[in-house]
C-alpha atoms as a PDB file:
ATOM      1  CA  UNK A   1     -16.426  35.601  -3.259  1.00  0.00           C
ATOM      2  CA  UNK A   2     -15.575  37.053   0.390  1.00  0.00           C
ATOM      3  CA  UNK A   3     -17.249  35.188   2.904  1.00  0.00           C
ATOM      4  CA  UNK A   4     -18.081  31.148   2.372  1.00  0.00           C
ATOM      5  CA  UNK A   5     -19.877  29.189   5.236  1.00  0.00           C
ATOM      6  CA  UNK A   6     -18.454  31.943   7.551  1.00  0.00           C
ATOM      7  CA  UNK A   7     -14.712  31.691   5.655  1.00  0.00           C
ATOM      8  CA  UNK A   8     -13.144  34.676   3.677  1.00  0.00           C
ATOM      9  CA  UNK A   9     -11.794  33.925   0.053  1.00  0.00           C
ATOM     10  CA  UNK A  10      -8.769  33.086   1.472  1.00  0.00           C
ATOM     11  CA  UNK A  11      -9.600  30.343   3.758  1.00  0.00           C
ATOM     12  CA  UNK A  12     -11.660  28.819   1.538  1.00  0.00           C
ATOM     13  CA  UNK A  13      -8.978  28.180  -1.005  1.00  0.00           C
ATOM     14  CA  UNK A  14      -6.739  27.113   1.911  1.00  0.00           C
ATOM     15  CA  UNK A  15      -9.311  24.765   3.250  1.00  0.00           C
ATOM     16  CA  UNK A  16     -10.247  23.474  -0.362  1.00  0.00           C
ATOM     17  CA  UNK A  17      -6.353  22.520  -0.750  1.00  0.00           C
ATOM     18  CA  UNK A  18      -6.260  20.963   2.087  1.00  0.00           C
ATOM     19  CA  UNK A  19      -9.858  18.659   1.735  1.00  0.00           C
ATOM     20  CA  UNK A  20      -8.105  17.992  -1.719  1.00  0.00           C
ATOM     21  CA  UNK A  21      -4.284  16.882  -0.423  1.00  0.00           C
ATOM     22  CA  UNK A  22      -6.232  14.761   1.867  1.00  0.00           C
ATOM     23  CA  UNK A  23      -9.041  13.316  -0.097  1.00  0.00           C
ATOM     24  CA  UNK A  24      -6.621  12.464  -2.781  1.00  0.00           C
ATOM     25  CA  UNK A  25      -4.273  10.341  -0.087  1.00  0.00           C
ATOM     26  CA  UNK A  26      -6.921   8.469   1.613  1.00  0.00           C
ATOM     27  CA  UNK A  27      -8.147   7.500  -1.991  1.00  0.00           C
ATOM     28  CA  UNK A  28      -4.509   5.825  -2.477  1.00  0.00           C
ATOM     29  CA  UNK A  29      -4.122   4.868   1.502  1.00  0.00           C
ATOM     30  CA  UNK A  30      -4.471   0.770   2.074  1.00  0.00           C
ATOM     31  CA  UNK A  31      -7.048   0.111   4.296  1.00  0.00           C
ATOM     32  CA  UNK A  32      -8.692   3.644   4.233  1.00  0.00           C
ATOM     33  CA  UNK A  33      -9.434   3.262   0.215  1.00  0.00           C
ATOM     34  CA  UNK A  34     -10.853   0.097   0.701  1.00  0.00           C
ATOM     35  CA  UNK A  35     -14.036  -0.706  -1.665  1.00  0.00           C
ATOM     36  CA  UNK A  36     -16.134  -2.049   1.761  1.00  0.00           C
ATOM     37  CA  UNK A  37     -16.016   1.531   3.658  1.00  0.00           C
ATOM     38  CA  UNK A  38     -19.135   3.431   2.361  1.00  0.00           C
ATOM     39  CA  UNK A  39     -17.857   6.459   0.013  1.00  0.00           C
ATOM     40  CA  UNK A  40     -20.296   8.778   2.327  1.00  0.00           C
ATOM     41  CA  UNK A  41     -17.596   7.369   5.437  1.00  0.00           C
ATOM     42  CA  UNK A  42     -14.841   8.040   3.481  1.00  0.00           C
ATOM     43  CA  UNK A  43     -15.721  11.622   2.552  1.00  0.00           C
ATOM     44  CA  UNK A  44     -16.703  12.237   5.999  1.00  0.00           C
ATOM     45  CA  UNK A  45     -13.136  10.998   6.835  1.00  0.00           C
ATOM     46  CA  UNK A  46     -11.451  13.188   4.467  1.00  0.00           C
ATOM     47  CA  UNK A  47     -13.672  16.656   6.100  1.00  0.00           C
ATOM     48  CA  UNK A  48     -12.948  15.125   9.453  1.00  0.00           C
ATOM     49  CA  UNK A  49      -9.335  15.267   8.878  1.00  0.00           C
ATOM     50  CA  UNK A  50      -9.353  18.444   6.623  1.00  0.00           C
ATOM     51  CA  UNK A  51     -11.263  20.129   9.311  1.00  0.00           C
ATOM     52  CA  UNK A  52      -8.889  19.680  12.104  1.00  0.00           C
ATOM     53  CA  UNK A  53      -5.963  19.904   9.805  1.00  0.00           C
ATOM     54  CA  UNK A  54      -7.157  23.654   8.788  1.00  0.00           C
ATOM     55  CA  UNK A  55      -6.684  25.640  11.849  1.00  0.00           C
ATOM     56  CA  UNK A  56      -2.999  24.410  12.077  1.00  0.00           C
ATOM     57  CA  UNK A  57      -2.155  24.954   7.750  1.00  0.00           C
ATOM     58  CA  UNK A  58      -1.512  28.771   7.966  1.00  0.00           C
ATOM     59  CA  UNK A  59      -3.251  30.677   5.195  1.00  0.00           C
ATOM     60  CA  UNK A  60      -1.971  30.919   1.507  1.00  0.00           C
ATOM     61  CA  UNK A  61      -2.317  33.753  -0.374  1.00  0.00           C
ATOM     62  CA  UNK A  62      -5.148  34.450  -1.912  1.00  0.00           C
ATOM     63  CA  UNK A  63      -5.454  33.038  -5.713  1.00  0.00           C
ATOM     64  CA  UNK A  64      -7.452  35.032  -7.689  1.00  0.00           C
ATOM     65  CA  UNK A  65      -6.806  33.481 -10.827  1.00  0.00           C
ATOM     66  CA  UNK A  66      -8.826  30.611 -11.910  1.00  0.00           C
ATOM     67  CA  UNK A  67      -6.049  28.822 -13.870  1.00  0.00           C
ATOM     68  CA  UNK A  68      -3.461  29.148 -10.889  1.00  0.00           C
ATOM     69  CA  UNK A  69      -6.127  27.951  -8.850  1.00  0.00           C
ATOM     70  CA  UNK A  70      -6.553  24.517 -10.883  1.00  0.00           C
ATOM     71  CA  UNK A  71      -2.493  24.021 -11.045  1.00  0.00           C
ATOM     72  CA  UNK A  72      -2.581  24.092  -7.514  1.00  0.00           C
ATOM     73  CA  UNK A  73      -5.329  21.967  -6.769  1.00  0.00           C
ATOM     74  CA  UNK A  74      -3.830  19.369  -9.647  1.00  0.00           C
ATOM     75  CA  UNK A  75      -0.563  19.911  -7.426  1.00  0.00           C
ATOM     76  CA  UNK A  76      -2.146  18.844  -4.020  1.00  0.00           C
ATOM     77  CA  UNK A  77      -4.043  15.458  -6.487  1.00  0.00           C
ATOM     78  CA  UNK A  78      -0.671  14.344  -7.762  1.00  0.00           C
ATOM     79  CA  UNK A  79       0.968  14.843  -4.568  1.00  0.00           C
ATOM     80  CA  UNK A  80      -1.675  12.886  -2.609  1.00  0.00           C
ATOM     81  CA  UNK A  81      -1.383  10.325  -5.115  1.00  0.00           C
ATOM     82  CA  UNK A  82       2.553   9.611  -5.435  1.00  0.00           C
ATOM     83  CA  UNK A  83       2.757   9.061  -1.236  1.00  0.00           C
ATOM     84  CA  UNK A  84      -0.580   7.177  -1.534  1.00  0.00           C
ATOM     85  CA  UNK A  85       0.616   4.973  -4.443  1.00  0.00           C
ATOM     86  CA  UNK A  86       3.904   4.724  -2.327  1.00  0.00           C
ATOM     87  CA  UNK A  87       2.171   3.898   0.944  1.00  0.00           C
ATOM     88  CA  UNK A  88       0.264   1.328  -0.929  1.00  0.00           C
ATOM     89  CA  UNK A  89       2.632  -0.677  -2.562  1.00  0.00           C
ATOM     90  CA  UNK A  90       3.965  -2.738   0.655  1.00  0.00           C
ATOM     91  CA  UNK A  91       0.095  -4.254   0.428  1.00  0.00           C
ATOM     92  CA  UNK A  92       0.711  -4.967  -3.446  1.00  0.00           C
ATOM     93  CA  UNK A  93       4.335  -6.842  -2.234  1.00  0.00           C
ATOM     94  CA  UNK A  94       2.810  -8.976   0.115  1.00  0.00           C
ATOM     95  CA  UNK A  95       0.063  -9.759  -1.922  1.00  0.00           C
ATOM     96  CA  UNK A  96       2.626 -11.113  -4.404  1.00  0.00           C
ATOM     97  CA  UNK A  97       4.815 -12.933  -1.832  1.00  0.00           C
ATOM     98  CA  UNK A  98       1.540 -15.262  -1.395  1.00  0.00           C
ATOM     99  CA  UNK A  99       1.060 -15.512  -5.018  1.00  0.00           C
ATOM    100  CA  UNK A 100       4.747 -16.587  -5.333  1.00  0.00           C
ATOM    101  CA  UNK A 101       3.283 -19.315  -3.107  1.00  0.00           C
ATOM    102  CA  UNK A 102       0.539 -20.224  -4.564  1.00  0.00           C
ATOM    103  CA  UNK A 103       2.511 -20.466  -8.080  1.00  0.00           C
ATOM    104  CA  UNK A 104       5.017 -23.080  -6.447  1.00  0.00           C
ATOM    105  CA  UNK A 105       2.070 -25.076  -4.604  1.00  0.00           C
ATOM    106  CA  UNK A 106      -0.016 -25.341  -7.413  1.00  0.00           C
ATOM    107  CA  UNK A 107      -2.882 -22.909  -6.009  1.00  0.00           C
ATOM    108  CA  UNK A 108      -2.590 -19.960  -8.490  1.00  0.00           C
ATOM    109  CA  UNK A 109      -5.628 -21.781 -10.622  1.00  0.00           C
ATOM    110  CA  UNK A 110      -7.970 -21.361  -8.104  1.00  0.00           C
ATOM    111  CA  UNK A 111      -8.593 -17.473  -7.684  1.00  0.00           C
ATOM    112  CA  UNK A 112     -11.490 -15.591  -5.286  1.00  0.00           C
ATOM    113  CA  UNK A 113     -12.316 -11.765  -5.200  1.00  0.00           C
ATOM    114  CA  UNK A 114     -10.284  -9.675  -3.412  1.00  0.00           C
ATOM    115  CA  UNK A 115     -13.235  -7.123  -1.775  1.00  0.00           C
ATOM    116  CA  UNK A 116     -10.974  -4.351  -1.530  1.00  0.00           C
ATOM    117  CA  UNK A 117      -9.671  -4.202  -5.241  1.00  0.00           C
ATOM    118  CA  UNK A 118     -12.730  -6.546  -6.579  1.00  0.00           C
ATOM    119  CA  UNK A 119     -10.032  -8.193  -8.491  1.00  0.00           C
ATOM    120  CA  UNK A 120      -9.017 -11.783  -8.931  1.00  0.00           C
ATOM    121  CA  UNK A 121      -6.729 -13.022  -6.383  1.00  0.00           C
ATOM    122  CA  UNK A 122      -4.854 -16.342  -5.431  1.00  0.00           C
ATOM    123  CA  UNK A 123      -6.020 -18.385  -2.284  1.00  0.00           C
ATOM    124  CA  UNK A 124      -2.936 -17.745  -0.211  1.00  0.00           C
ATOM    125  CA  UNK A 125      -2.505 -14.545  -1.796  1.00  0.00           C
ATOM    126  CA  UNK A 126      -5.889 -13.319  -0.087  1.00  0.00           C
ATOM    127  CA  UNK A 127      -5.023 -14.692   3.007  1.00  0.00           C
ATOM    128  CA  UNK A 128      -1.326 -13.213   3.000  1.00  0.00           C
ATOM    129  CA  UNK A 129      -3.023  -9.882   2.845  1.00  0.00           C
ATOM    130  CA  UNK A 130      -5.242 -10.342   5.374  1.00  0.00           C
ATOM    131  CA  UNK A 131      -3.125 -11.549   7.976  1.00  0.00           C
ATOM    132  CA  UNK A 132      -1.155  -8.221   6.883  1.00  0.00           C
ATOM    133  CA  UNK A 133      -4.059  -6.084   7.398  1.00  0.00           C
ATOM    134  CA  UNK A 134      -4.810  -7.148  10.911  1.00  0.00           C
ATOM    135  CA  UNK A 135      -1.146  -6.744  11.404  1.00  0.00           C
ATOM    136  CA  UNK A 136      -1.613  -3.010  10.545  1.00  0.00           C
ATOM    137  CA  UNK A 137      -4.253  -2.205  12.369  1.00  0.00           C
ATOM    138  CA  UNK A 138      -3.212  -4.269  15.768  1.00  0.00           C
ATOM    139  CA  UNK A 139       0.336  -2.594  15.491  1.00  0.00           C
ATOM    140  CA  UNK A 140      -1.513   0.808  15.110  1.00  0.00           C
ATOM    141  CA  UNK A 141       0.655   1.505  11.359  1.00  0.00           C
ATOM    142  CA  UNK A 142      -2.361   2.901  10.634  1.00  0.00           C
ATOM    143  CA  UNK A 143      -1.927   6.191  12.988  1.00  0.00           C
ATOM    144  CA  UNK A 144       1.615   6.891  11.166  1.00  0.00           C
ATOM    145  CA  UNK A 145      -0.302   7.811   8.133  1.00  0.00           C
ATOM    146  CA  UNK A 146      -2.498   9.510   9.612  1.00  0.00           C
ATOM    147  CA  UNK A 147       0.796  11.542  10.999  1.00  0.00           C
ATOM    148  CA  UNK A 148       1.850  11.707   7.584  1.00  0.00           C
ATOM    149  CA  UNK A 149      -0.699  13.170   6.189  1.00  0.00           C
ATOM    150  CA  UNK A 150      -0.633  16.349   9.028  1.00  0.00           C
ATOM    151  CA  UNK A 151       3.292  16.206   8.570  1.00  0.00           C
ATOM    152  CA  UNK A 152       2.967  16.353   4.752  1.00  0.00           C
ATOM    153  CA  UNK A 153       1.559  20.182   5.071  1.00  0.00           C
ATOM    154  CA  UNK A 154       5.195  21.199   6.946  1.00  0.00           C
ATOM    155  CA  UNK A 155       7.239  19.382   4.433  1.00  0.00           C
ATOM    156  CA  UNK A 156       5.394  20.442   1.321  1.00  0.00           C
ATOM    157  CA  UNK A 157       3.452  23.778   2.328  1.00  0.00           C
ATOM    158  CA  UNK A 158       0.527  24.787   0.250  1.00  0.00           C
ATOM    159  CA  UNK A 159      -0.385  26.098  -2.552  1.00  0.00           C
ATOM    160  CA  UNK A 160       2.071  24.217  -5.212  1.00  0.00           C
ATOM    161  CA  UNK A 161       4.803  21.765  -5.167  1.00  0.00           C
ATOM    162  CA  UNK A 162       8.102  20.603  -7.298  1.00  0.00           C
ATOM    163  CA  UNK A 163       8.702  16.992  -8.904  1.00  0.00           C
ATOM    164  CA  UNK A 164      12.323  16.969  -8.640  1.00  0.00           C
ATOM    165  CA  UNK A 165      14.039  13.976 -10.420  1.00  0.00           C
ATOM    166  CA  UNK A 166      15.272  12.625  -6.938  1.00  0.00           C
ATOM    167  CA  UNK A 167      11.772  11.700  -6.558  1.00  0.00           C
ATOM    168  CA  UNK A 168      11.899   9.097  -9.070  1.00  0.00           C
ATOM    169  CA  UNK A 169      14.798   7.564  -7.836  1.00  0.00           C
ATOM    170  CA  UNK A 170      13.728   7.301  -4.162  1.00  0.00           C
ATOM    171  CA  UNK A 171      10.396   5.663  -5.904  1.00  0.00           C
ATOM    172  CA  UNK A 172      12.025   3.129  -7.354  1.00  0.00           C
ATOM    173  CA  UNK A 173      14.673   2.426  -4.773  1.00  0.00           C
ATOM    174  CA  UNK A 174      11.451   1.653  -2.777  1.00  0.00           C
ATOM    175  CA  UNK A 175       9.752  -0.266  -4.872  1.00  0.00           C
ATOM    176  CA  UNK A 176      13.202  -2.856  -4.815  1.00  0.00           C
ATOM    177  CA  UNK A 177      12.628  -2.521  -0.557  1.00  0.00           C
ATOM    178  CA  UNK A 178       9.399  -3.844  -1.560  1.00  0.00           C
ATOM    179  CA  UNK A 179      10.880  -6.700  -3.798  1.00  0.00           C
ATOM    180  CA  UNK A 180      13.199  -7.673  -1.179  1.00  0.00           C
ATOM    181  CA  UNK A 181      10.253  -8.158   1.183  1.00  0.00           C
ATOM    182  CA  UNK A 182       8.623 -10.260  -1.032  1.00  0.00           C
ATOM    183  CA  UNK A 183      10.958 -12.556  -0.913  1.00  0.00           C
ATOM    184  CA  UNK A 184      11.844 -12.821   2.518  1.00  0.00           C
ATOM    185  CA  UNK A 185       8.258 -13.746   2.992  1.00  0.00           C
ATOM    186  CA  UNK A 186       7.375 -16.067   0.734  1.00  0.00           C
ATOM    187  CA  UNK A 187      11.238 -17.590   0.986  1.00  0.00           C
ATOM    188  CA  UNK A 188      10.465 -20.128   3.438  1.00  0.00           C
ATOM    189  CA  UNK A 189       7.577 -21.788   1.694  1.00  0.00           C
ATOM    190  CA  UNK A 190       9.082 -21.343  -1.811  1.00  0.00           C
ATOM    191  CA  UNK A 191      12.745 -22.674  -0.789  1.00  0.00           C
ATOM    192  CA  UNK A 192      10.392 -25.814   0.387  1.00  0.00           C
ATOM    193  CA  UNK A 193       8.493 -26.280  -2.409  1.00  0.00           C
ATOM    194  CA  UNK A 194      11.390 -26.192  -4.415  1.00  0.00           C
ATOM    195  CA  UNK A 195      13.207 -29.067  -2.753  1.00  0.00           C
ATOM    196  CA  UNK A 196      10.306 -30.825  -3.064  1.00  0.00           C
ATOM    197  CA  UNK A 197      10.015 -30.405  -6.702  1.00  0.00           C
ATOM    198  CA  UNK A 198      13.650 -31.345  -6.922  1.00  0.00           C
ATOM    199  CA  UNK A 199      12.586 -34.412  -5.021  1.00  0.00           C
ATOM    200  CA  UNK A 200       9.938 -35.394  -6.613  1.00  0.00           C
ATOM    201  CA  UNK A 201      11.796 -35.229 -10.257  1.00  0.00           C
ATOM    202  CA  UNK A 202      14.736 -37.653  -8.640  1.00  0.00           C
ATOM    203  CA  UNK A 203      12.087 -39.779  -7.888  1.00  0.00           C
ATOM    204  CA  UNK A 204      10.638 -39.401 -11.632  1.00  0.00           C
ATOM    205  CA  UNK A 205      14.159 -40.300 -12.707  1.00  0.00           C
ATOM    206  CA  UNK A 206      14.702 -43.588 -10.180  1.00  0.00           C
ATOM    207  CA  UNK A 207      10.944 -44.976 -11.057  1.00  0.00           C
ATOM    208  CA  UNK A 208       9.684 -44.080 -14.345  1.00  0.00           C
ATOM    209  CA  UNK A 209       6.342 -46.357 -13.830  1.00  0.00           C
ATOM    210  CA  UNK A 210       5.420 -44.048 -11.252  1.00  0.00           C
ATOM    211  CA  UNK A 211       2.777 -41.364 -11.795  1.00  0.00           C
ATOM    212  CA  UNK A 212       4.797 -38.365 -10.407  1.00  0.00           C
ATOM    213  CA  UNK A 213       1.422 -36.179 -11.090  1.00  0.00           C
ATOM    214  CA  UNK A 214      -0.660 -38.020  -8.901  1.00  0.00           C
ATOM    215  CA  UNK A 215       1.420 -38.376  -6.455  1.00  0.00           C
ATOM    216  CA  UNK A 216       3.266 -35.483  -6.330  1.00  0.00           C
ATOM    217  CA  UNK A 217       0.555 -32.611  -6.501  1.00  0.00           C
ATOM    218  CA  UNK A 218      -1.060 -34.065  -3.083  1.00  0.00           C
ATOM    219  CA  UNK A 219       2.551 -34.266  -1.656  1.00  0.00           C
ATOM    220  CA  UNK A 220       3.618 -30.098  -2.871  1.00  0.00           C
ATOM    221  CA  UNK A 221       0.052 -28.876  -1.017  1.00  0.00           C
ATOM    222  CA  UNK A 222       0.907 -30.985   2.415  1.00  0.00           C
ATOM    223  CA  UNK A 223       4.676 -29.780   1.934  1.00  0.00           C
ATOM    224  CA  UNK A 224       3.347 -26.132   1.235  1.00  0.00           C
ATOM    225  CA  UNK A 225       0.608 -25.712   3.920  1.00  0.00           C
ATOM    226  CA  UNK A 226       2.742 -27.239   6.346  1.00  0.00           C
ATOM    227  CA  UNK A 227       5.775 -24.957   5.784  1.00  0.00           C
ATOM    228  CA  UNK A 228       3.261 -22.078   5.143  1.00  0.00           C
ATOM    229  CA  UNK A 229       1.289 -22.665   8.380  1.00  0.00           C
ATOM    230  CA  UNK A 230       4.904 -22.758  10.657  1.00  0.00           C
ATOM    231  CA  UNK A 231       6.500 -19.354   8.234  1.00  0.00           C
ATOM    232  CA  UNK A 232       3.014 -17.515   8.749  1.00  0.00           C
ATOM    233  CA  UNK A 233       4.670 -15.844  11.939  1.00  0.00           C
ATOM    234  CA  UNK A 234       7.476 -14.315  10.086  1.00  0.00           C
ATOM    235  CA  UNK A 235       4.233 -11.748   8.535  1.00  0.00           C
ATOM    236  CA  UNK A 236       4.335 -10.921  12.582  1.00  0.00           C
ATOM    237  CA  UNK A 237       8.131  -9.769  12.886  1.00  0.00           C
ATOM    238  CA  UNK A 238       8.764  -8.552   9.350  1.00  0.00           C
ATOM    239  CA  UNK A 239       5.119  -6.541   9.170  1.00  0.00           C
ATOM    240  CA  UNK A 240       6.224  -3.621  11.538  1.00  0.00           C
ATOM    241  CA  UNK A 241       9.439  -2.946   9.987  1.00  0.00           C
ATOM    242  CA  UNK A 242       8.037  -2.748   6.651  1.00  0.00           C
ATOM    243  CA  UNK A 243       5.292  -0.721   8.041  1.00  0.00           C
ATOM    244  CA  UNK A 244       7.324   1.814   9.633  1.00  0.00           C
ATOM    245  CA  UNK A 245       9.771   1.559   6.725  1.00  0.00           C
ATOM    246  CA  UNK A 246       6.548   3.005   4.706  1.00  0.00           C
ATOM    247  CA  UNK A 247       6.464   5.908   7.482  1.00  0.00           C
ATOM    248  CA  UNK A 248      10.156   6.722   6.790  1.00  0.00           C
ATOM    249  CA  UNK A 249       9.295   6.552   2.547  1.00  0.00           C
ATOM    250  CA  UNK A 250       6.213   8.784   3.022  1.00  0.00           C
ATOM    251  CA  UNK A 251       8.783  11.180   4.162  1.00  0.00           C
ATOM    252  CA  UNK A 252      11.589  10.936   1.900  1.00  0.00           C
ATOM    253  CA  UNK A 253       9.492  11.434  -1.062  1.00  0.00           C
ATOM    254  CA  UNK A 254       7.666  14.739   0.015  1.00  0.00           C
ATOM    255  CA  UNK A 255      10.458  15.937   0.932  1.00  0.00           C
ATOM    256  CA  UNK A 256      11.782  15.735  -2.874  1.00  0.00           C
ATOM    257  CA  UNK A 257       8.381  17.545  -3.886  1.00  0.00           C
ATOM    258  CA  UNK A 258       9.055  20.863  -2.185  1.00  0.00           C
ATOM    259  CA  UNK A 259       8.664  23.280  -4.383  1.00  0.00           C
END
């Protein structure tokens, strides 16, 4: 194999790491994996990108053996799937912040399809990540993947990479930032809900002929909606934080797969 669409051997391989690296992100990416973008759009995304990305990777060496060839592009599929996974997970925290919600108002029996997953998901839940979504597009969060992706070439340079330990441990030291943000989102309706619930027991307590049930499940979706509707903001000054916090982890963990 010398000369492929007008590349030598070696460009090829270079390109073909590259098309993989990237392909195997955008699969993992929020928004950009999404079910409702054709496949054809997102392949023609991950060229797009590839292309332009190729005359800026300098040339590996040339791999002549099949075997080392597959390790490497296994290499650039795990690697495109750890920062993916990692990028993704701030989606998969806010998601559960509006579950949280939905739990405490009584909600989390009613479930619709998510169309980006095609999974079940709670009412507030869906809307949660929605309201995130158009967060991350209008505040552009998008674009630093994007960045990460080109940066990801400089901090882990073709053909192979390492999975030091540290990796792990900046993972999951992420995934408790992610935890945190849960909370801080849904705390506001949930802290409410909870006094209410509190409430609503004392009243149990005080008037036993009452029919807390009836009354009370009307009274937790007013409480919740109300409180949800005035904390809804909060997704508008926490969103670009986390967002650019994802930026920061995109970069700390390639950084611990250098070979």
């Amino acid at each position: 194999m010398t000369n492929v669409f007008g590349l030598t051997a070696q460009q090829f391989e270079t390109f073909l790491l590259i098309l993989v690296r990237v392909a195997a992100m955008l699969s993992m990416f929020p928004i950009f994996s999404s079910r409702q973008i054709p496949l054809l759009a997102r392949i023609g995304l991950a060229l797009a990108i590839s292309f332009m990305l190729f005359r800026t990777v300098p040339p590996i060496p040339l791999i002549t053996n099949y075997g080392d060839l597959a390790m490497a592009t296994l290499a650039q599929t795990v690697l495109g799937a750890i920062v993916g996974y990692i990028a993704s997970l701030v989606f998969v925290g806010i998601q559960f912040a509006g579950e949280l919600i939905d739990l405490q108002i009584g909600f989390a029996i009613a479930n619709v399809i998510n169309p980006q997953t095609q999974q079940n998901i709670t009412i507030i839940g869906e809307l949660e990540l929605a309201i995130a979504t158009l967060i991350f597009l209008i505040t552009d969060s998008h674009h630093l993947l994007i960045e990460g992706i080109a940066g990801s070439f400089s901090l882990v340079p073709l053909p192979f990479i390492g999975l030091h330990p540290i990796v792990l441990d900046d993972a999951v030291s992420f995934l408790s930032q992610s935890l945190l943000d849960v909370f801080r989102i849904a705390a506001p309706a949930a802290a409410a809900l909870f006094i209410t619930n509190v409430a609503l027991a004392l009243m149990a307590r005080v008037a036993p002929q009452m029919n807390v049930f009836v009354v009370g499940f009307p009274f937790q979706i007013g409480v919740g909606l109300i409180v949800l509707g005035i904390s809804i903001p909060l997704l508008g000054i926490v969103g670009p934080d986390v967002f650019h916090g994802v930026a920061r982890e995109m970069d700390t963990v390639m950084r611990g797969l250098r070979v």
